[in-house]
N, C-alpha and C. Protein backbone atom coordinates (compact mmCIF):
# COMPACT_ATOMS: atom_id res chain seq x y z
N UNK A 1 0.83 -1.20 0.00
CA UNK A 1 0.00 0.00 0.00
C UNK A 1 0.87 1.27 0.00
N UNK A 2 0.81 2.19 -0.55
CA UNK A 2 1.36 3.61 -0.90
C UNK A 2 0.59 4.46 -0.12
N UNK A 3 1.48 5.60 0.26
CA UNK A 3 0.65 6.46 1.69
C UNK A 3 -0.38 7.58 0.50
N UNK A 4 -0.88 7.90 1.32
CA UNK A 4 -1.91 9.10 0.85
C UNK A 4 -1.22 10.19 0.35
N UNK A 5 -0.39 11.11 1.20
CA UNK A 5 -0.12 11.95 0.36
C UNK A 5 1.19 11.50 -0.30
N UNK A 6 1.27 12.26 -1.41
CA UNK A 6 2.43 12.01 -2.28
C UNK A 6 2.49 13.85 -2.54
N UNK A 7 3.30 14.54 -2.46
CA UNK A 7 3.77 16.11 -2.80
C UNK A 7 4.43 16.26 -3.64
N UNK A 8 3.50 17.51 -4.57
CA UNK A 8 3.78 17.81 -5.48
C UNK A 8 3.55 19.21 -5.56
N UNK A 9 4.85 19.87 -5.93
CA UNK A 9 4.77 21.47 -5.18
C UNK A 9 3.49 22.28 -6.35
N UNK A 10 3.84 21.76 -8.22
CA UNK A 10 3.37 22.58 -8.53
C UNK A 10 1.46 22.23 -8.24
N UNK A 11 1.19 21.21 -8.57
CA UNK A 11 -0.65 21.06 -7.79
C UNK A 11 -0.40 21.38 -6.75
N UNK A 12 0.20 21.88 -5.71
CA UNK A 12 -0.10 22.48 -4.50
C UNK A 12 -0.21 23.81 -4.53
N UNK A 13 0.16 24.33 -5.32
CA UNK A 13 -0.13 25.69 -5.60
C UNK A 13 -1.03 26.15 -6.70
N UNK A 14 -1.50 25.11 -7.71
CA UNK A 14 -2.57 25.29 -8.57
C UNK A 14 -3.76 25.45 -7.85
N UNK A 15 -3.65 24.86 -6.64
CA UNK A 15 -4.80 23.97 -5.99
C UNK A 15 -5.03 25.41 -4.94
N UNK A 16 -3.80 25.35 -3.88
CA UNK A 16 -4.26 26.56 -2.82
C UNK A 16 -3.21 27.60 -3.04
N UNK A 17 -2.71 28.11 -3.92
CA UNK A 17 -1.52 29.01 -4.03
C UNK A 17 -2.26 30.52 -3.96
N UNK A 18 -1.89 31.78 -4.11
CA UNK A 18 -2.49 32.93 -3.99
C UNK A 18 -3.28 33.28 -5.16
N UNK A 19 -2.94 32.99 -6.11
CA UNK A 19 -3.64 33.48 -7.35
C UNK A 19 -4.33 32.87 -7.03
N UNK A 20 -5.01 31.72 -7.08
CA UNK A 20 -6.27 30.85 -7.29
C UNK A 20 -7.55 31.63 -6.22
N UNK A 21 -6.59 31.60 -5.06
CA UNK A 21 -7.26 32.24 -3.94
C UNK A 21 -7.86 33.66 -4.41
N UNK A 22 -7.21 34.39 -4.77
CA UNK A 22 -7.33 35.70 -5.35
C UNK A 22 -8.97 36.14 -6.67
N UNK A 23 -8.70 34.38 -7.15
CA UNK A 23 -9.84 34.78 -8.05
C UNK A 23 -11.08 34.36 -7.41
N UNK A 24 -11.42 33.63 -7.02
CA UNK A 24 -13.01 33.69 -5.87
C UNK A 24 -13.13 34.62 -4.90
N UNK A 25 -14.73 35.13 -4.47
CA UNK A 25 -14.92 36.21 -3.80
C UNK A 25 -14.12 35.33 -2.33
N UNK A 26 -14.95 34.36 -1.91
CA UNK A 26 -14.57 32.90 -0.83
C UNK A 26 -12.95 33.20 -0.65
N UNK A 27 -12.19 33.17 -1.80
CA UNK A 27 -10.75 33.05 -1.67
C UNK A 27 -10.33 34.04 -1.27
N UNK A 28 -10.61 35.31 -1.71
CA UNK A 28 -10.09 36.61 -1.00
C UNK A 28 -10.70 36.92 0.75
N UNK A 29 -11.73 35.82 0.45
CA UNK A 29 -12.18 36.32 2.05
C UNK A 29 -11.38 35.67 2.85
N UNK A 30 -10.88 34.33 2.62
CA UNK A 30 -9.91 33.43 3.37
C UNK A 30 -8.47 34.27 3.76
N UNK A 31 -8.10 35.10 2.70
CA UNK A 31 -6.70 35.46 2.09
C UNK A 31 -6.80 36.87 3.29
N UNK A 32 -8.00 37.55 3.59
CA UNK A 32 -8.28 38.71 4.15
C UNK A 32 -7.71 38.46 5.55
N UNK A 33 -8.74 37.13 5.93
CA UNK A 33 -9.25 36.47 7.72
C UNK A 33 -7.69 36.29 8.32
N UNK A 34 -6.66 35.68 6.87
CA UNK A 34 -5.58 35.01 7.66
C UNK A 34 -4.85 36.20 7.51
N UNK A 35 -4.69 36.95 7.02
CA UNK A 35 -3.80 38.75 7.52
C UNK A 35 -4.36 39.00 8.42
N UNK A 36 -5.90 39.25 9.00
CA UNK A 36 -6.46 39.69 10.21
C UNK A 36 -5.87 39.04 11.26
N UNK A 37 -5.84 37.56 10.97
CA UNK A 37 -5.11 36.97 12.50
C UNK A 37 -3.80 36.97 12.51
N UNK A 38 -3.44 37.59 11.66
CA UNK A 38 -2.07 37.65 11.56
C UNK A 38 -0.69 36.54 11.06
N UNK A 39 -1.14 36.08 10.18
CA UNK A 39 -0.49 34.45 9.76
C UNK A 39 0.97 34.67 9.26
N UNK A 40 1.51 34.30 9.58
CA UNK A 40 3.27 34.29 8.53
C UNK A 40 3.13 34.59 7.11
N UNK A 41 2.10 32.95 7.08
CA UNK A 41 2.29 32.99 5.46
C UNK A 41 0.11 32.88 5.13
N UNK A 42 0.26 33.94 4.03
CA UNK A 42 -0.66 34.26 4.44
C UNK A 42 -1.81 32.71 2.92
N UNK A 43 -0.67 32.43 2.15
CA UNK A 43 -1.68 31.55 1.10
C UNK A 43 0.24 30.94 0.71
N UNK A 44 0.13 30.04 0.31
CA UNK A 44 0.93 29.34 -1.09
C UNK A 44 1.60 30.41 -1.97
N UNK A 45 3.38 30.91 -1.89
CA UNK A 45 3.67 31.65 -2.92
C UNK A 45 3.53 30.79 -4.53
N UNK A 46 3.38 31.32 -5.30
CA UNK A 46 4.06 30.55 -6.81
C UNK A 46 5.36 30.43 -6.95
């Protein structure tokens, strides 16, 4: 049996990276909440 995840940088950033985030209203609201709480990193660079 092979584990679940297997990583792969570029689908990880197709998937949750900033641009993607950027284009749904949902995604910018996520992208907003985690600057409000103050996050390091605030989405997936490209």
């Amino acid at each position: 049996m092979s584990q679940t995840y297997q990583p792969n940088k570029r689908k990880r950033a197709k998937t949750h990276g900033f641009l993607v985030r950027a284009k749904t209203p949902g995604g910018k609201k996520v992208t907003k909440a985690r600057r409000q709480k103050g996050r390091a990193k605030v989405s997936i660079a490209k």
